[in-house]
N, C-alpha and C. Protein backbone atom coordinates (compact mmCIF):
# COMPACT_ATOMS: atom_id res chain seq x y z
N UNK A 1 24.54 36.03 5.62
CA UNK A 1 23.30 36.75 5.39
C UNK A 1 22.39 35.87 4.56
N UNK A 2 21.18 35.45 4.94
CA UNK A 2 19.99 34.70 4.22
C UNK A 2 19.22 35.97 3.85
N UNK A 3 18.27 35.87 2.47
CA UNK A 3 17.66 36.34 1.58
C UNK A 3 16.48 35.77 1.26
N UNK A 4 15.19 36.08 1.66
CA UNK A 4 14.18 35.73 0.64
C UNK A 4 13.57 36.90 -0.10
N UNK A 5 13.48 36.13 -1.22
CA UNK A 5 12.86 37.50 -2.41
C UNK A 5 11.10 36.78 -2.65
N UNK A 6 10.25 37.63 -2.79
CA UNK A 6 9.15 37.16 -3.27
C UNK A 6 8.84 38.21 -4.60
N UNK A 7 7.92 38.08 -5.28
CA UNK A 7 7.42 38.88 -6.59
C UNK A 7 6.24 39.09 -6.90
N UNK A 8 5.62 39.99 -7.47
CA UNK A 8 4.27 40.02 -8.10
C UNK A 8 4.44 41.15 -9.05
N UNK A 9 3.21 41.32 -9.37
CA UNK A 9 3.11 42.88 -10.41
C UNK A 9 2.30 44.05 -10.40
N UNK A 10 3.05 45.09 -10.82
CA UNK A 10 1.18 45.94 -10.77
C UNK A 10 1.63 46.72 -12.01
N UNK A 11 0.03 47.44 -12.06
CA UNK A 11 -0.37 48.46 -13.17
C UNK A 11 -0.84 49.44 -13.11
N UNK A 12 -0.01 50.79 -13.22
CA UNK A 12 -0.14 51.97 -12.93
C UNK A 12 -0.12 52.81 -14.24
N UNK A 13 -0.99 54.36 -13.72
CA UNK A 13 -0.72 55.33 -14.50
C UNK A 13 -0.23 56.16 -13.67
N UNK A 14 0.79 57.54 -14.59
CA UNK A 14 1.22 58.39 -14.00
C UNK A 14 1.93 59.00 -14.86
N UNK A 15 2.29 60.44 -14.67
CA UNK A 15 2.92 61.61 -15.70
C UNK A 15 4.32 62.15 -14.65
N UNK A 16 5.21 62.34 -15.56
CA UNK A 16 6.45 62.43 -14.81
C UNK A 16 6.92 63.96 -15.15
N UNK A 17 7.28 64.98 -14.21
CA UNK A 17 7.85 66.42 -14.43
C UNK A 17 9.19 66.23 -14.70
N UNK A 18 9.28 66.75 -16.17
CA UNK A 18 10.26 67.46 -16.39
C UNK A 18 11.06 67.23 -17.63
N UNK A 19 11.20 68.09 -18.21
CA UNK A 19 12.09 68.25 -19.89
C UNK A 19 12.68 66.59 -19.85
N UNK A 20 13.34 66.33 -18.82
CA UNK A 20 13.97 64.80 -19.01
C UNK A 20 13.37 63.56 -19.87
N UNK A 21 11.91 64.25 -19.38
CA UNK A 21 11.01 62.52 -19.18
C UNK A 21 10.38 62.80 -20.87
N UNK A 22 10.44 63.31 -21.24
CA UNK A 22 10.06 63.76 -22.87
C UNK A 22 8.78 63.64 -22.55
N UNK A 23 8.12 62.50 -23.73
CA UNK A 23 6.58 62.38 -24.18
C UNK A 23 6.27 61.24 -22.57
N UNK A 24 6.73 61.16 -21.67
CA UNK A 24 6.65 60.62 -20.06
C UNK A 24 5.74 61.36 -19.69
N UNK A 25 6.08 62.71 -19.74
CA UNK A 25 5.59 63.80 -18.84
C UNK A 25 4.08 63.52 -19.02
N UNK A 26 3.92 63.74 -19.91
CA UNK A 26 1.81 63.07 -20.43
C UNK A 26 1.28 61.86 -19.73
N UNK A 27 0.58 62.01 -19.27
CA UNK A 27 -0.10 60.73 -18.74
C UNK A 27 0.11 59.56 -19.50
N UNK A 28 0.63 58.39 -18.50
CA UNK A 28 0.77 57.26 -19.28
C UNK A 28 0.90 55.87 -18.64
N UNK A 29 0.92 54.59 -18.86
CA UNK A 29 0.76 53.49 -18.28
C UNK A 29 2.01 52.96 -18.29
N UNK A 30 2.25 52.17 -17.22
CA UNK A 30 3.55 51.61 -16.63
C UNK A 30 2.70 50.54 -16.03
N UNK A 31 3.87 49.09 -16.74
CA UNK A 31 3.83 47.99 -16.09
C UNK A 31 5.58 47.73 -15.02
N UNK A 32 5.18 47.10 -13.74
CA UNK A 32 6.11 46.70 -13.30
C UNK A 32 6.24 45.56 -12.76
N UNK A 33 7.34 44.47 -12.68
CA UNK A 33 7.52 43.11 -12.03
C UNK A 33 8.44 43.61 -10.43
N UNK A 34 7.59 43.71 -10.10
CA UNK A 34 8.16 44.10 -8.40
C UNK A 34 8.34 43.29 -7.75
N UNK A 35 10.05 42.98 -6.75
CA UNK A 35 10.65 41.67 -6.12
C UNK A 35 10.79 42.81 -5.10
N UNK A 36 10.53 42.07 -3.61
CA UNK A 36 11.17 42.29 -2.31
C UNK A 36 11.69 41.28 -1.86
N UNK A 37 12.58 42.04 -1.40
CA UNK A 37 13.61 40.88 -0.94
C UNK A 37 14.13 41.12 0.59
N UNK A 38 13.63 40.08 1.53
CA UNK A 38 13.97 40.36 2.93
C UNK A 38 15.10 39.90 3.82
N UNK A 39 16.11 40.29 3.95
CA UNK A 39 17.54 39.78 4.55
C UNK A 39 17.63 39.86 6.15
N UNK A 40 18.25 38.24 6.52
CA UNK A 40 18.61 38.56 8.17
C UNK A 40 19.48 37.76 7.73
N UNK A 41 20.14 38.33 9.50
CA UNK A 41 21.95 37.72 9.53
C UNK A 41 21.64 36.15 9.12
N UNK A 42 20.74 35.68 9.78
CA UNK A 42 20.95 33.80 10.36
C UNK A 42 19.11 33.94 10.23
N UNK A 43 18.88 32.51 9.93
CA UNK A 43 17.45 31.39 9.54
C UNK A 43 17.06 31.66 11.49
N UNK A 44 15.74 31.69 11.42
CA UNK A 44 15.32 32.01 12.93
C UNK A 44 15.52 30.30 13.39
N UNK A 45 14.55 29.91 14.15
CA UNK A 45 14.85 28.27 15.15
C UNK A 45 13.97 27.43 13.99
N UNK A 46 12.81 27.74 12.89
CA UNK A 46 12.36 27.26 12.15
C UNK A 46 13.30 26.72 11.09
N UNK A 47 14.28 27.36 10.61
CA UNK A 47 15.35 27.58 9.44
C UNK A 47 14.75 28.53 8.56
N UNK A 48 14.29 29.48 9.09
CA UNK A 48 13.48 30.71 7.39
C UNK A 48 13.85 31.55 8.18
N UNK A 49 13.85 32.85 6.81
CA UNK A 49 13.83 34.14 7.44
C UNK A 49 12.44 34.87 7.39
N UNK A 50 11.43 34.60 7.10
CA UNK A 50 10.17 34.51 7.22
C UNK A 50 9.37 33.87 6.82
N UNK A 51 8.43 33.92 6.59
CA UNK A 51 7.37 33.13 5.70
C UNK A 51 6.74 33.48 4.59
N UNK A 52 7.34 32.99 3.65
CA UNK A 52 7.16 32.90 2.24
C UNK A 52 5.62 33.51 1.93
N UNK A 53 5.15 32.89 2.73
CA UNK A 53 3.44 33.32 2.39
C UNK A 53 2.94 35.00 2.70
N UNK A 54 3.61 35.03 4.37
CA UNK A 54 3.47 36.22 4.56
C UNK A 54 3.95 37.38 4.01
N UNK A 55 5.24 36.96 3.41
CA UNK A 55 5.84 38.03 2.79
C UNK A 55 5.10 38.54 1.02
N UNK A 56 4.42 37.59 0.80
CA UNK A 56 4.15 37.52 -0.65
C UNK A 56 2.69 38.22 -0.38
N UNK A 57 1.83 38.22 0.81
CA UNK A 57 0.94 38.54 1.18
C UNK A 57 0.55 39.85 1.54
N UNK A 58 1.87 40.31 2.21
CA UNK A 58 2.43 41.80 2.52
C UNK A 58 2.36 42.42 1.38
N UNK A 59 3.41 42.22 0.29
CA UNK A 59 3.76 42.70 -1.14
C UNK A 59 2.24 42.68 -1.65
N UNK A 60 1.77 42.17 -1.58
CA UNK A 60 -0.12 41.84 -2.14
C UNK A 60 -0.72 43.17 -2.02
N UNK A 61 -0.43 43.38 -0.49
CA UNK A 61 -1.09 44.16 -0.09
C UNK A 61 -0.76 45.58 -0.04
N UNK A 62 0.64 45.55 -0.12
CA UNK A 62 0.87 47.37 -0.56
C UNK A 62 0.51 47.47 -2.08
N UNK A 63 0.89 46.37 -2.88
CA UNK A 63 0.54 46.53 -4.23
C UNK A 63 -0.95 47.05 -4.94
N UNK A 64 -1.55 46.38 -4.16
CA UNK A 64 -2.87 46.73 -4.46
C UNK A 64 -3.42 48.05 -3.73
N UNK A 65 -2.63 49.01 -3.26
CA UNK A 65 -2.99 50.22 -2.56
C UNK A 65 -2.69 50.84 -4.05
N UNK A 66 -1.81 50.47 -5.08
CA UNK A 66 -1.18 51.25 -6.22
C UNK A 66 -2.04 50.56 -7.33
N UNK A 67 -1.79 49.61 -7.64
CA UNK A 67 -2.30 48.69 -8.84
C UNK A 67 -3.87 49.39 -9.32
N UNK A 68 -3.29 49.62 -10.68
CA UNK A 68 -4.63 50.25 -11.22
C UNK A 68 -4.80 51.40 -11.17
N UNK A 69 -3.96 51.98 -10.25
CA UNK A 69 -4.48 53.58 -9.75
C UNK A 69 -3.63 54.87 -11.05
N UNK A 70 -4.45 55.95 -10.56
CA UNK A 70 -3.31 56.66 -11.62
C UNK A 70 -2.85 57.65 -10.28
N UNK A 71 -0.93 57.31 -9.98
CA UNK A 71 -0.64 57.76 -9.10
C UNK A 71 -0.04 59.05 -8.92
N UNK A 72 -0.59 60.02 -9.73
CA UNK A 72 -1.11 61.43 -9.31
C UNK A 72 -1.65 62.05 -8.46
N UNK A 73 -2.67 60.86 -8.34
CA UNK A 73 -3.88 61.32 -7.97
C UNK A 73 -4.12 60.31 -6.29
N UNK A 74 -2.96 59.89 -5.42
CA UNK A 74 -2.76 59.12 -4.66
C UNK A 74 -2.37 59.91 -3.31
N UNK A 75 -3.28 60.67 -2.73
CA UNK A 75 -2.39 61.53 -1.97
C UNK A 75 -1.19 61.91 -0.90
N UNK A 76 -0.88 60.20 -0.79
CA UNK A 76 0.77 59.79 0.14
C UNK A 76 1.54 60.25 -1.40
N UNK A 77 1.43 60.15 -2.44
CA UNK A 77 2.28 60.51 -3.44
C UNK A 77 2.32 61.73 -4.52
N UNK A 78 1.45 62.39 -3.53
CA UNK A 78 1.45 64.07 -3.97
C UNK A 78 2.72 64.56 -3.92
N UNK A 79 2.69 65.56 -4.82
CA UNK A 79 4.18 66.22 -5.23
C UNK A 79 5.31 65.72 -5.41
N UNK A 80 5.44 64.39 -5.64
CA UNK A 80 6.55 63.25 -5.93
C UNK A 80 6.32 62.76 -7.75
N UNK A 81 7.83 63.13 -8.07
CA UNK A 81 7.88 62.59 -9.41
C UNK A 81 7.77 61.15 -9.31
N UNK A 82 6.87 59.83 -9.60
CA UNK A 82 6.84 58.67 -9.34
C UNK A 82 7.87 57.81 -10.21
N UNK A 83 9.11 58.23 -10.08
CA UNK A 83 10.04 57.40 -11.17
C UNK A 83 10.11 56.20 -10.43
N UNK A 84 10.83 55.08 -11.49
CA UNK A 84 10.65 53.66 -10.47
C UNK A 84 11.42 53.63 -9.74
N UNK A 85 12.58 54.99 -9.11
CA UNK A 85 13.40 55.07 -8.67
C UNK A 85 12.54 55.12 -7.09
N UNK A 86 11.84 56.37 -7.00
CA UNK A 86 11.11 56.21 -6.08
C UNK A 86 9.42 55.58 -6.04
N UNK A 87 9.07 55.25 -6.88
CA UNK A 87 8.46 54.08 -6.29
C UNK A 87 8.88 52.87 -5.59
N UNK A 88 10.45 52.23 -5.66
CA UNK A 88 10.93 51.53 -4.98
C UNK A 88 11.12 51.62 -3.69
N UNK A 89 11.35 53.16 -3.36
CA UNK A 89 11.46 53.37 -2.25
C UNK A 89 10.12 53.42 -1.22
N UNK A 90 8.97 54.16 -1.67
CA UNK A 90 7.52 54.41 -1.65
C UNK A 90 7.30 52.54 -1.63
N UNK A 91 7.28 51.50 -2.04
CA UNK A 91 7.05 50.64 -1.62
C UNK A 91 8.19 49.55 -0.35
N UNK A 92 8.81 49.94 -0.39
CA UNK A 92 9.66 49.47 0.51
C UNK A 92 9.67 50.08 1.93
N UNK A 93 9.39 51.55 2.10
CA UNK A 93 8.90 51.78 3.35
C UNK A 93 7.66 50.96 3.94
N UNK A 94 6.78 51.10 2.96
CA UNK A 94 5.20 50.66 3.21
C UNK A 94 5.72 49.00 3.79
N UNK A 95 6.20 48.03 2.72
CA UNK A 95 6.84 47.59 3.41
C UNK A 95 7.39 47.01 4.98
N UNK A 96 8.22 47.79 5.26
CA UNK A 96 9.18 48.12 6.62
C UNK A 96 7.82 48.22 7.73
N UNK A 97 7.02 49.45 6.84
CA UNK A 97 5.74 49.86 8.45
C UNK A 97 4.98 48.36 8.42
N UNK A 98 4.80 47.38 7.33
CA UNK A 98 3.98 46.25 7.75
C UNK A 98 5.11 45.18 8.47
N UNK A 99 6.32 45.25 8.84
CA UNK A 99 7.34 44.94 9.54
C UNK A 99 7.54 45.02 11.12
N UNK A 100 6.91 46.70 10.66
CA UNK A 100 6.65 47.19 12.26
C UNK A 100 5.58 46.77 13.12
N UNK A 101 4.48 46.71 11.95
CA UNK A 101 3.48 46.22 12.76
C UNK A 101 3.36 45.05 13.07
N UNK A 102 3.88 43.84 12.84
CA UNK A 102 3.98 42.40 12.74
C UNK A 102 3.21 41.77 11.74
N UNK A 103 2.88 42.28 10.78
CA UNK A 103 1.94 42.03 9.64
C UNK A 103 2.67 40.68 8.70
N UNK A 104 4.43 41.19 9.19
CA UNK A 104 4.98 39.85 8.00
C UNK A 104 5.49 38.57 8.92
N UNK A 105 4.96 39.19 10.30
CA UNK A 105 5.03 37.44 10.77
C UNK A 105 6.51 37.94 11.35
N UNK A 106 7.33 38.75 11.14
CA UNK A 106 8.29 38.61 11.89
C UNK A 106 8.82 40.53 12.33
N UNK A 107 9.20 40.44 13.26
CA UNK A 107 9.27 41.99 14.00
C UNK A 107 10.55 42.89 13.05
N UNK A 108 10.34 44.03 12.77
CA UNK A 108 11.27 44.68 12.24
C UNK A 108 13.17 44.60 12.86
N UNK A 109 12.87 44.63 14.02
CA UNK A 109 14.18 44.14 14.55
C UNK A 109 15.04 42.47 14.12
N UNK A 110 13.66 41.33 13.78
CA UNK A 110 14.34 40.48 13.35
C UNK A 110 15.14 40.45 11.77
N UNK A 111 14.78 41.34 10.52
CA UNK A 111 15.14 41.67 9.59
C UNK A 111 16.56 42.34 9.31
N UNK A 112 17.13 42.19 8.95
CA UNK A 112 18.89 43.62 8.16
C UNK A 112 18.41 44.19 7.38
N UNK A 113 17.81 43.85 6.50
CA UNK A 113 17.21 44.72 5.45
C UNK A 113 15.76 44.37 4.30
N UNK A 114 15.91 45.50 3.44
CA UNK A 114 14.36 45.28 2.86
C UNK A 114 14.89 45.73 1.45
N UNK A 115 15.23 45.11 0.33
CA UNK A 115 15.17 45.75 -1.12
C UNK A 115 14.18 45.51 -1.73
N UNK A 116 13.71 46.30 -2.26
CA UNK A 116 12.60 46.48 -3.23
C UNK A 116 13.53 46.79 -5.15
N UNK A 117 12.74 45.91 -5.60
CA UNK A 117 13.28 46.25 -7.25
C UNK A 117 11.87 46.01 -8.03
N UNK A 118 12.14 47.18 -8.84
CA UNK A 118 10.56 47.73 -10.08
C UNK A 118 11.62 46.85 -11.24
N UNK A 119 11.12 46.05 -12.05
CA UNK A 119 11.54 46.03 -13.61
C UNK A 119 10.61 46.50 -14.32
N UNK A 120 10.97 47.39 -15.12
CA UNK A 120 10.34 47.91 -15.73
C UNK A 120 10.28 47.33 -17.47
N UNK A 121 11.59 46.47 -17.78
CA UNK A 121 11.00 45.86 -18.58
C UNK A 121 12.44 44.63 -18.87
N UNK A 122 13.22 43.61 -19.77
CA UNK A 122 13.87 42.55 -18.80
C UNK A 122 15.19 43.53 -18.96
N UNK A 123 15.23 44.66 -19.51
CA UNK A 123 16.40 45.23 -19.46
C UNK A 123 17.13 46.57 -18.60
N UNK A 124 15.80 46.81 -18.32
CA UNK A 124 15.64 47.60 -17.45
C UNK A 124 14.64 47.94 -16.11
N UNK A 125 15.43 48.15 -14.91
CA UNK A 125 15.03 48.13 -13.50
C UNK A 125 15.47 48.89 -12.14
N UNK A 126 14.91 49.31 -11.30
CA UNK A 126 15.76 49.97 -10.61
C UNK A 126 15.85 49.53 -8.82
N UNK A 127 16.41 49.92 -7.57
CA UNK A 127 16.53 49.29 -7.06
C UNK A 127 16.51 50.33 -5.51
N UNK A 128 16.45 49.68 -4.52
CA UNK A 128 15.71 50.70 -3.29
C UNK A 128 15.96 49.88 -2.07
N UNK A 129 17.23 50.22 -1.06
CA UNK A 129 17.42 49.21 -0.11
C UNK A 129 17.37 50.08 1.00
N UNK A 130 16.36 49.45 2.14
CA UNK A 130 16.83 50.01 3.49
C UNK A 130 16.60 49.42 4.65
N UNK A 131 17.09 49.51 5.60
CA UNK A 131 16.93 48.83 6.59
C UNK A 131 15.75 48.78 7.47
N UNK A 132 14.97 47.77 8.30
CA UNK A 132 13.47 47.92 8.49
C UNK A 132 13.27 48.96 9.51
């Protein structure tokens, strides 16, 4: 199995439901270092499993659908507690559909999988794998 991971960041607000999240629940700012990471069995006839560029370009571009925003107020993420549990997931589909569409340069069928990981800070992070 070959692996490329690419990275960037974003900056969000958002309030989290429920006794758990304590002083969370209040509106508040979250930084995250967000890695996707794209896995196929075997390197295509080039030797990559995609293109570095495209993939970092992709991630660009769902990121900046979020970055900045306060995601409450996002309406694909209505009624969703935005923990980085599922924001991992919420970006990793988005993801997968620019997979589908040929957006990352290579067809969802050529991929095994798609992990997405939020750090939320170097000790803590969470993690979101699925297949394209």
């Amino acid at each position: 199995m070959f692996e490329v991971t690419v990275s960037d960041h974003m900056m969000v607000a958002h309030s989290l439901r429920g006794e758990v999240f304590g002083p969370a629940q209040a509106l508040h700012g979250a930084t995250y270092v967000v890695e996707a990471a794209f896995a196929r069995d075997d390197v295509d006839a080039d030797g990559i499993v995609l293109d570095i560029g495209a993939a970092l370009a992709g991630l660009k571009a769902v990121l900046a659908e979020l970055t900045y925003r306060n995601l409450d107020e996002i309406e694909a993420l209505a009624g969703l507690n935005t923990t980085t549990e599922v924001l991992c997931r919420e970006i990793a589909d988005r993801l997968a559909a620019l997979a589908h569409d040929g957006s990352l340069g290579v067809t969802a069928g050529d991929l095994t999988r798609i992990r997405v990981t939020l750090r939320e800070n170097p000790n803590a992070w969470a993690s979101y794998e699925r297949s394209p």
